[in-house]
PDB file of N, CA and C in Angstrom:
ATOM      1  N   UNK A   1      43.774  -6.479 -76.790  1.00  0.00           N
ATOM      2  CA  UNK A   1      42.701  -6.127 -75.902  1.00  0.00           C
ATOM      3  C   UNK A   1      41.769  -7.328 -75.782  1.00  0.00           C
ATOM      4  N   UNK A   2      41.110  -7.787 -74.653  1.00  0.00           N
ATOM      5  CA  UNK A   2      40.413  -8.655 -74.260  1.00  0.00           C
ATOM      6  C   UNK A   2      39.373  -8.844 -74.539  1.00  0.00           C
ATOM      7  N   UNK A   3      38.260  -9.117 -74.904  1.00  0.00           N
ATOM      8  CA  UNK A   3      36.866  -9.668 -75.745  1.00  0.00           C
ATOM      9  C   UNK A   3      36.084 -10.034 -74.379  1.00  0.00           C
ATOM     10  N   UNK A   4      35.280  -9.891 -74.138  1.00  0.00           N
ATOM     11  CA  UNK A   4      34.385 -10.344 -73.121  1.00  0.00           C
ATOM     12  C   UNK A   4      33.447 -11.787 -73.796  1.00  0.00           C
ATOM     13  N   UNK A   5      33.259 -12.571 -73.805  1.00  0.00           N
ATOM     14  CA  UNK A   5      32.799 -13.716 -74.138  1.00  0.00           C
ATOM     15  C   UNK A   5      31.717 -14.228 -73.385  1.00  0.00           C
ATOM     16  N   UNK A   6      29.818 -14.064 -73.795  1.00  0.00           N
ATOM     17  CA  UNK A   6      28.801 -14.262 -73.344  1.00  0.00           C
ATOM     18  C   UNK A   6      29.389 -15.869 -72.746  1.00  0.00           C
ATOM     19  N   UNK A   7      29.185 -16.549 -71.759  1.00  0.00           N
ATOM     20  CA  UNK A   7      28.647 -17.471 -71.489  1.00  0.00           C
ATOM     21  C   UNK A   7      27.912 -18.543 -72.011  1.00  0.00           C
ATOM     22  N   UNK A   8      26.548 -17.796 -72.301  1.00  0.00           N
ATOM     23  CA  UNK A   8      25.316 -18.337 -72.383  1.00  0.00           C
ATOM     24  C   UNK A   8      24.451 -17.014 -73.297  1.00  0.00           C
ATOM     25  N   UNK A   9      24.536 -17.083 -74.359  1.00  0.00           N
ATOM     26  CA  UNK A   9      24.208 -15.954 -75.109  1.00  0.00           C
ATOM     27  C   UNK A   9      22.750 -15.698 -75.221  1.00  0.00           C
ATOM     28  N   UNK A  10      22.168 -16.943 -75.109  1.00  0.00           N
ATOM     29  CA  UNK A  10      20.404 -17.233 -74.808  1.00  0.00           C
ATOM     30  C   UNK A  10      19.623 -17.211 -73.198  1.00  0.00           C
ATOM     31  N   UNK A  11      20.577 -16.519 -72.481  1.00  0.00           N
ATOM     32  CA  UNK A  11      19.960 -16.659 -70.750  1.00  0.00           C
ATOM     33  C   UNK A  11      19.173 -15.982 -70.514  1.00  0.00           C
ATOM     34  N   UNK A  12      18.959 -14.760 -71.390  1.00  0.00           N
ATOM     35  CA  UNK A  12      18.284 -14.213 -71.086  1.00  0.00           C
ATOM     36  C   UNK A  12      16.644 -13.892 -71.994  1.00  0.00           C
ATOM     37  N   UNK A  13      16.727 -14.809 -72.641  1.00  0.00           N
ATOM     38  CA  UNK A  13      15.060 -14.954 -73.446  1.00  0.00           C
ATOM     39  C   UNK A  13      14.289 -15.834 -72.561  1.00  0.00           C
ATOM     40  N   UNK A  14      12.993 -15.016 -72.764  1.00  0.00           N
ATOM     41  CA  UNK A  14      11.721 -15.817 -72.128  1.00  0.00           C
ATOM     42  C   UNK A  14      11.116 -16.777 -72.399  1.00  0.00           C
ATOM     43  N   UNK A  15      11.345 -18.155 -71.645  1.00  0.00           N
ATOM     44  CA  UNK A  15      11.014 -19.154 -72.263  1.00  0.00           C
ATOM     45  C   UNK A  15       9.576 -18.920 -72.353  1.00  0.00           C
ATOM     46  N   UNK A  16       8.984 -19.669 -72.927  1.00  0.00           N
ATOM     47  CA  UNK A  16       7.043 -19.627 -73.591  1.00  0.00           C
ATOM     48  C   UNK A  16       6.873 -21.054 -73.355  1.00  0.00           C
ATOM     49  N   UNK A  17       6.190 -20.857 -72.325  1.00  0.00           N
ATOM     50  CA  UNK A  17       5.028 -21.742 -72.384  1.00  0.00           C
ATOM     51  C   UNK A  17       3.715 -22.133 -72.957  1.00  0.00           C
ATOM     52  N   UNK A  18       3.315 -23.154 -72.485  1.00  0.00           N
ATOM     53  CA  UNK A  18       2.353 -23.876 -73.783  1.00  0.00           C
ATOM     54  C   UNK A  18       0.894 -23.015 -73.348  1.00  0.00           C
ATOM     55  N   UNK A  19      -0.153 -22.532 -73.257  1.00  0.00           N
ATOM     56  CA  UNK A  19      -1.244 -22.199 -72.798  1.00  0.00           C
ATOM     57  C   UNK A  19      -1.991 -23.149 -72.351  1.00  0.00           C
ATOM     58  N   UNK A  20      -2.466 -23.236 -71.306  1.00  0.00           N
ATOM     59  CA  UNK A  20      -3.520 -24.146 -69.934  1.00  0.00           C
ATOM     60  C   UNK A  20      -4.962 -23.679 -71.155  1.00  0.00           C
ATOM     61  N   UNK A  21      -4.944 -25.277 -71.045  1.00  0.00           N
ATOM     62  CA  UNK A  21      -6.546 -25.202 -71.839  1.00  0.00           C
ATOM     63  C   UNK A  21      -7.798 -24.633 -70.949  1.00  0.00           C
ATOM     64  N   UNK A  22      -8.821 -24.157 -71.211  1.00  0.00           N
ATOM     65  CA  UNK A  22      -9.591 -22.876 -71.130  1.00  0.00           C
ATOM     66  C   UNK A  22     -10.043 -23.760 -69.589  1.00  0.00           C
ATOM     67  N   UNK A  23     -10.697 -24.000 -68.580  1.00  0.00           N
ATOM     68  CA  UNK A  23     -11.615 -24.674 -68.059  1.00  0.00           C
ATOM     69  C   UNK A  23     -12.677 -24.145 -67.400  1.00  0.00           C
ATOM     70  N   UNK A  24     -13.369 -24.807 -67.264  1.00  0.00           N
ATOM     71  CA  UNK A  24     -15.272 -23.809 -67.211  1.00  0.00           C
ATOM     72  C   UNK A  24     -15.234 -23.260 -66.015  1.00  0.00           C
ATOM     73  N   UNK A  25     -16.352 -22.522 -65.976  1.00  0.00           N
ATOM     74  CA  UNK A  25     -16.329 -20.827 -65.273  1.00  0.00           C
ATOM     75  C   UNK A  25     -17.026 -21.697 -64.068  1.00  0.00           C
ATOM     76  N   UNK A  26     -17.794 -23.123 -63.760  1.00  0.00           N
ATOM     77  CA  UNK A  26     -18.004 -23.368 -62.405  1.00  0.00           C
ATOM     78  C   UNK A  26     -16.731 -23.657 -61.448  1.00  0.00           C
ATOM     79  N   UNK A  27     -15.619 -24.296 -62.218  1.00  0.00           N
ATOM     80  CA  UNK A  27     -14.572 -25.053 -61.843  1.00  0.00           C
ATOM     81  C   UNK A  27     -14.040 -23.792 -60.894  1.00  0.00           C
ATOM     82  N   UNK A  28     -13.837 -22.749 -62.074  1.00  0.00           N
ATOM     83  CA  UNK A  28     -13.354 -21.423 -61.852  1.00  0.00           C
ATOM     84  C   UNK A  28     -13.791 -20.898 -60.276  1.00  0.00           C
ATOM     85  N   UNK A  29     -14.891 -20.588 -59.990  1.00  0.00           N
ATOM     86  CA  UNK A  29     -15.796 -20.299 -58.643  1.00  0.00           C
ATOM     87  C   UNK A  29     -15.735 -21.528 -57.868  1.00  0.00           C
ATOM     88  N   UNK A  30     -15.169 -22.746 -58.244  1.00  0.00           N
ATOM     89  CA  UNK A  30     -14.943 -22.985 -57.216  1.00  0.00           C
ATOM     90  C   UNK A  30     -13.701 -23.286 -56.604  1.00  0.00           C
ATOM     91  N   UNK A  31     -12.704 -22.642 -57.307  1.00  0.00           N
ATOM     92  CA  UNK A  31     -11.426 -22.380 -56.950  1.00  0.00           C
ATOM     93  C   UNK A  31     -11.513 -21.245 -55.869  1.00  0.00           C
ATOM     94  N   UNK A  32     -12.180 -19.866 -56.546  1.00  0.00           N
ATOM     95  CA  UNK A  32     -12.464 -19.166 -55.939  1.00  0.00           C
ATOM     96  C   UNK A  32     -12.520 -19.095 -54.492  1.00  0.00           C
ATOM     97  N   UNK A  33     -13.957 -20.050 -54.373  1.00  0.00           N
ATOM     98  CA  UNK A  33     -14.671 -20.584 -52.828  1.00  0.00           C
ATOM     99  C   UNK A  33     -13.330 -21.246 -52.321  1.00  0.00           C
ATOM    100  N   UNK A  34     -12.936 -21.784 -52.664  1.00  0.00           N
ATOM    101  CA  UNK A  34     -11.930 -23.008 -52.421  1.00  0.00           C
ATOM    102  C   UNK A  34     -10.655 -21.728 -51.387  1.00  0.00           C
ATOM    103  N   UNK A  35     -10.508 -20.932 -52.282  1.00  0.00           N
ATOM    104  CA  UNK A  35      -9.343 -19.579 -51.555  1.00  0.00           C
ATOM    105  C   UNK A  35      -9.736 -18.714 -50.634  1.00  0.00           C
ATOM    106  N   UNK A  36     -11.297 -18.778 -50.390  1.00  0.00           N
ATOM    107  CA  UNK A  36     -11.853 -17.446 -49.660  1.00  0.00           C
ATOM    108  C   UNK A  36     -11.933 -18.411 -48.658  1.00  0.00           C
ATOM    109  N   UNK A  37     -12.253 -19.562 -48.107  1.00  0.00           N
ATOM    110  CA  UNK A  37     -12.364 -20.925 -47.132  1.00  0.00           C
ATOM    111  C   UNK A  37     -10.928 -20.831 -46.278  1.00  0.00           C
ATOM    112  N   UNK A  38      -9.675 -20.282 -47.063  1.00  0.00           N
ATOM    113  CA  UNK A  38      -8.367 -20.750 -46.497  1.00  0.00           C
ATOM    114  C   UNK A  38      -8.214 -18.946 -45.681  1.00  0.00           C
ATOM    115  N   UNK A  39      -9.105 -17.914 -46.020  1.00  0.00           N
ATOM    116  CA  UNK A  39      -8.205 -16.846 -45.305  1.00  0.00           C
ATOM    117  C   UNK A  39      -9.238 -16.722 -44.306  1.00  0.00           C
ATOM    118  N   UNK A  40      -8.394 -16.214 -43.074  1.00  0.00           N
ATOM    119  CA  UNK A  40      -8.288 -16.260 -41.997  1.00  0.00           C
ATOM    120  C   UNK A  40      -9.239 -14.937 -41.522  1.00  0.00           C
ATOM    121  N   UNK A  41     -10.261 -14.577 -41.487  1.00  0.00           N
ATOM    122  CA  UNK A  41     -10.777 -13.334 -41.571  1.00  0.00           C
ATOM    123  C   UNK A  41     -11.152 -13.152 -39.878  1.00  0.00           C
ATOM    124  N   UNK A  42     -10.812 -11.269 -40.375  1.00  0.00           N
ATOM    125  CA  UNK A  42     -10.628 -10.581 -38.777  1.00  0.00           C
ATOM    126  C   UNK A  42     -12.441 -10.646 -37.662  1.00  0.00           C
ATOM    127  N   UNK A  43     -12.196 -11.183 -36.391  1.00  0.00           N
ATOM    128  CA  UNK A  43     -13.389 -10.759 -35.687  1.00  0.00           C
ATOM    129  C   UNK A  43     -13.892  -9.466 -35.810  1.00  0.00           C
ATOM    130  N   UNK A  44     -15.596  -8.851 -35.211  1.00  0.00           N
ATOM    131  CA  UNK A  44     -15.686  -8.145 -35.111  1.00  0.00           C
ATOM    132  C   UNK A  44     -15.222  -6.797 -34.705  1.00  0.00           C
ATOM    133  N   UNK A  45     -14.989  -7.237 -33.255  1.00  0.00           N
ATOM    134  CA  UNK A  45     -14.204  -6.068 -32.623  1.00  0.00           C
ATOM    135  C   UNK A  45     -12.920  -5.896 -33.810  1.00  0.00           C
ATOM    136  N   UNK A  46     -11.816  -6.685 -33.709  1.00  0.00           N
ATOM    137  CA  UNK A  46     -10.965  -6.471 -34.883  1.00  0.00           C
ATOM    138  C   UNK A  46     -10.853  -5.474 -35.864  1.00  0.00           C
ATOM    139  N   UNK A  47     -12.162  -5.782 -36.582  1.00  0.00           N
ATOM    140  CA  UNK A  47     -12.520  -5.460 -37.550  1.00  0.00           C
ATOM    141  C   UNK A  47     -13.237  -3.524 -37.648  1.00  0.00           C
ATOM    142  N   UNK A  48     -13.832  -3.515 -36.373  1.00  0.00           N
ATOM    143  CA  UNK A  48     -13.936  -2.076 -35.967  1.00  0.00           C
ATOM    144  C   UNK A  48     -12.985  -1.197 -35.762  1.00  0.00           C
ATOM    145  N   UNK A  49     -12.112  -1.950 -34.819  1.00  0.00           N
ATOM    146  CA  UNK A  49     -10.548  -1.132 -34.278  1.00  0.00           C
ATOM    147  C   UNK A  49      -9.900  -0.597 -35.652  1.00  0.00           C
ATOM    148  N   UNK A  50      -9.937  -1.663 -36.942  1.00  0.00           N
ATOM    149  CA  UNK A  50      -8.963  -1.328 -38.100  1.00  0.00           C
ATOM    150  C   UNK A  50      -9.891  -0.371 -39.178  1.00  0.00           C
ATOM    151  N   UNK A  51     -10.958  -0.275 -38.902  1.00  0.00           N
ATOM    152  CA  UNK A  51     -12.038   0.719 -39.480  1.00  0.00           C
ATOM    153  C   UNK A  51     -11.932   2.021 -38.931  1.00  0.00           C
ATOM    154  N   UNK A  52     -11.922   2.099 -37.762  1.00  0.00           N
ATOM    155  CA  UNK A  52     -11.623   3.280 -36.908  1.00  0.00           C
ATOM    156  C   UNK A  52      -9.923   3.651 -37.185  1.00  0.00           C
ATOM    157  N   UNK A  53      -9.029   2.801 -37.329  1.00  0.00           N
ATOM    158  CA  UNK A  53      -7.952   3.469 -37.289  1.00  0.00           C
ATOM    159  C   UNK A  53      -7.686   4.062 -38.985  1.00  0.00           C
ATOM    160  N   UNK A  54      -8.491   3.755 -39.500  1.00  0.00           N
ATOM    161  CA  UNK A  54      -8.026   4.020 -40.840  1.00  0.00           C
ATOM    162  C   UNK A  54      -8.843   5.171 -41.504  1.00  0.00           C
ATOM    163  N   UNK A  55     -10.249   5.169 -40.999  1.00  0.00           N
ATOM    164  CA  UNK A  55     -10.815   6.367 -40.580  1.00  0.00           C
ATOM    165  C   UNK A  55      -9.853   7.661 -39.819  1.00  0.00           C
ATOM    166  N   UNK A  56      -9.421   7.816 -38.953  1.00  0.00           N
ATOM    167  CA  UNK A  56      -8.537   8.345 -38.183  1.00  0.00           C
ATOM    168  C   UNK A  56      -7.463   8.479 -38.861  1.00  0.00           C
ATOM    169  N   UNK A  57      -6.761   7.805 -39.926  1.00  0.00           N
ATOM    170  CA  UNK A  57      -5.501   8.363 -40.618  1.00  0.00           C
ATOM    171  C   UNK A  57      -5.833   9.141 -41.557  1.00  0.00           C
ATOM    172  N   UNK A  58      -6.532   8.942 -42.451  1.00  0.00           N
ATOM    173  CA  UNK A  58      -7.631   9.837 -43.488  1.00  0.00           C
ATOM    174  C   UNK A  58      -7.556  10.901 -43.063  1.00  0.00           C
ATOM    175  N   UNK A  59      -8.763  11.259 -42.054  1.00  0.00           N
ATOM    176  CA  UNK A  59      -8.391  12.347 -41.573  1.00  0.00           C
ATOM    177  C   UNK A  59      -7.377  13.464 -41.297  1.00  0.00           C
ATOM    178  N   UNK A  60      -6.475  12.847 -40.178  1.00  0.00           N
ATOM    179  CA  UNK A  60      -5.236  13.202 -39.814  1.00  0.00           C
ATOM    180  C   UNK A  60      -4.620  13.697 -41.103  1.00  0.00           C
ATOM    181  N   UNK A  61      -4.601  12.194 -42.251  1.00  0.00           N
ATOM    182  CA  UNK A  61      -3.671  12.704 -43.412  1.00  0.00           C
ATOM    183  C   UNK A  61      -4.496  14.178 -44.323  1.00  0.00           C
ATOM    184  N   UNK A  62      -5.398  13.707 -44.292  1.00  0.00           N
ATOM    185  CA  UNK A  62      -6.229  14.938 -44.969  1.00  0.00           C
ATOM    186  C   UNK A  62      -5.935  16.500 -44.357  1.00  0.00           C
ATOM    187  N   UNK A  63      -6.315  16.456 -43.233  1.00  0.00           N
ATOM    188  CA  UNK A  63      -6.025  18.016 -42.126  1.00  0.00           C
ATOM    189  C   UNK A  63      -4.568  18.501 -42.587  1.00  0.00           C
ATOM    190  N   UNK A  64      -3.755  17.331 -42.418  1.00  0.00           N
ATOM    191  CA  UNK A  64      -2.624  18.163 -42.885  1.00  0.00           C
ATOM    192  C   UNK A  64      -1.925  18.444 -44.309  1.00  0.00           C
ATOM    193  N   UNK A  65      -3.052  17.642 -45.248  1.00  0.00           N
ATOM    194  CA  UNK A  65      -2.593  18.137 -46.923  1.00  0.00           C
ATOM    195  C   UNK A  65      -2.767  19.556 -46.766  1.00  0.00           C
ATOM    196  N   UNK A  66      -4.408  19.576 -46.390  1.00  0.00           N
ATOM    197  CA  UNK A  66      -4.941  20.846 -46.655  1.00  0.00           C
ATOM    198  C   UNK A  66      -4.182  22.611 -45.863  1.00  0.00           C
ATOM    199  N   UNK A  67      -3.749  21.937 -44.427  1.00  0.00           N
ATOM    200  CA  UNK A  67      -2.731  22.749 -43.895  1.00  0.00           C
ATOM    201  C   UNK A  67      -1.701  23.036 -44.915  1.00  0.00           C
ATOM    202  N   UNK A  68      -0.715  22.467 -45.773  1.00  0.00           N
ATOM    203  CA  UNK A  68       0.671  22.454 -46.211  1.00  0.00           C
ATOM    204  C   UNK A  68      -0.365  23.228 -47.559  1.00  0.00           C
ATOM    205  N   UNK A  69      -1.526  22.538 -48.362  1.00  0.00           N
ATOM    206  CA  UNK A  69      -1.702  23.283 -49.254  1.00  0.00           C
ATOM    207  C   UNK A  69      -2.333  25.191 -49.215  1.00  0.00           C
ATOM    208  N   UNK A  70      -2.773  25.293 -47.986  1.00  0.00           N
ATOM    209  CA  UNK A  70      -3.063  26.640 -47.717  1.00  0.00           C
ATOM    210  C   UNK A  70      -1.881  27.594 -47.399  1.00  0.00           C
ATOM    211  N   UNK A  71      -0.993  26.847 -46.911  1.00  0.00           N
ATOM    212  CA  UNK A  71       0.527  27.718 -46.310  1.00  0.00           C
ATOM    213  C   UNK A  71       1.085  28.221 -47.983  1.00  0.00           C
ATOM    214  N   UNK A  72       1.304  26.908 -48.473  1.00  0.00           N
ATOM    215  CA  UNK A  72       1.782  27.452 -49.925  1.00  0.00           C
ATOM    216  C   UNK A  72       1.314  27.862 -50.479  1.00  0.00           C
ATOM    217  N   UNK A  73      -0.064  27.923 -50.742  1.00  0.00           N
ATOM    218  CA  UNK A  73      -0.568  29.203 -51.425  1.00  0.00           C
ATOM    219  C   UNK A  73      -0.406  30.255 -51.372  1.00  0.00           C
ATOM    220  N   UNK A  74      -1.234  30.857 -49.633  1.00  0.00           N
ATOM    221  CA  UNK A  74      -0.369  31.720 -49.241  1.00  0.00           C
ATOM    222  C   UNK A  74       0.551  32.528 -49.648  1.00  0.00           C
ATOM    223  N   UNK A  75       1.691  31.745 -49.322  1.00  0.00           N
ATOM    224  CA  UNK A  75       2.856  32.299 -49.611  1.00  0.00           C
ATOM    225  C   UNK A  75       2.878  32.340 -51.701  1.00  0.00           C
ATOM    226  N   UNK A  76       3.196  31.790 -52.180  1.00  0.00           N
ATOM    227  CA  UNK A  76       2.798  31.714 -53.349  1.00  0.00           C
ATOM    228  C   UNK A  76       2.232  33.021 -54.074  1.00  0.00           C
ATOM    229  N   UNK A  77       0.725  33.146 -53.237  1.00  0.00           N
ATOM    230  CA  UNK A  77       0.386  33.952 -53.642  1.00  0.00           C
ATOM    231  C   UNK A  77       0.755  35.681 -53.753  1.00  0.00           C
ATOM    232  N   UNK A  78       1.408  35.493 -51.985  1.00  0.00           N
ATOM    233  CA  UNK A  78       2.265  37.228 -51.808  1.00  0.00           C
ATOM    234  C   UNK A  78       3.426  36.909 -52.368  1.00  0.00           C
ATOM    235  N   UNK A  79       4.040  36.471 -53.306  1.00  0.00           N
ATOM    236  CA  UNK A  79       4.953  36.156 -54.059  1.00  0.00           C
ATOM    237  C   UNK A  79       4.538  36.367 -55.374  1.00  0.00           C
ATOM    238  N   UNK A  80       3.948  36.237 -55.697  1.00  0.00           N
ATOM    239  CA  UNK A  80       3.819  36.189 -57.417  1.00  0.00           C
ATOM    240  C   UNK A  80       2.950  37.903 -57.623  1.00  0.00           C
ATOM    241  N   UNK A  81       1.939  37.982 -56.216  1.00  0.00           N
ATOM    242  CA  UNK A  81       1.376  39.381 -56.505  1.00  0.00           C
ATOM    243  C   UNK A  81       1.124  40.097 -55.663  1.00  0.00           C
ATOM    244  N   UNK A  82       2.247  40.600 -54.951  1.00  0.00           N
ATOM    245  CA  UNK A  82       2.811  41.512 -53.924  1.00  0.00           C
ATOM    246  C   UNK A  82       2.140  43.045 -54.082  1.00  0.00           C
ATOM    247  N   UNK A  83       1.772  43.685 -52.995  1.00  0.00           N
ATOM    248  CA  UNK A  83       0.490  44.738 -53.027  1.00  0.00           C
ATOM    249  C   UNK A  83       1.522  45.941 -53.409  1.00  0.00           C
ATOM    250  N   UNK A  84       1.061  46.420 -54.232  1.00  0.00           N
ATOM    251  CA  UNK A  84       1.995  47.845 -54.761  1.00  0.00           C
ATOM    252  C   UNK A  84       1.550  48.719 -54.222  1.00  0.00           C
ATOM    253  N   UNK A  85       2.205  49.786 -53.628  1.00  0.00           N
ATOM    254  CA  UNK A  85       1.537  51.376 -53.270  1.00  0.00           C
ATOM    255  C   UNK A  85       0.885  51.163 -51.929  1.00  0.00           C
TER     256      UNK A  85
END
């Protein structure tokens, strides 16, 4: 019978790296600044349209939890305690 024979018996350990020495908390902020400078941020109008539409899904999504959770109750409920007599 045939033996399967690893390859590379170590491929799969995580090499470790050395740790990045600490560097100060201005450097830090201004990396920060440095990343908020490069994104591309939405105009006003933009910025309303995607407020409003997300407003508007909320909703929508909300109306219909609360629909699906009232149906199953409902039902649920004339199920578990069905009117006798």
């Amino acid at each position: 019978m045939a033996r399967a024979v690893p390859t590379e018996p170590r491929a799969n350990r995580v090499q470790r790296t050395t740790p990045t020495p600490r560097r100060g908390l201005i450097r830090n902020f201004e990396d920060i600044l440095g990343e908020l400078r490069k994104v591309i941020w939405p105009s006003w109008g933009e910025l309303r349209t995607m407020t409003f539409v997300v407003i508007v899904t909320v909703v929508v999504v909300s109306l219909m939890l609360g629909l699906i959770d009232y149906v199953l109750t409902q039902t649920l409920v004339k199920l578990e305690f069905p009117k006798v007599g």
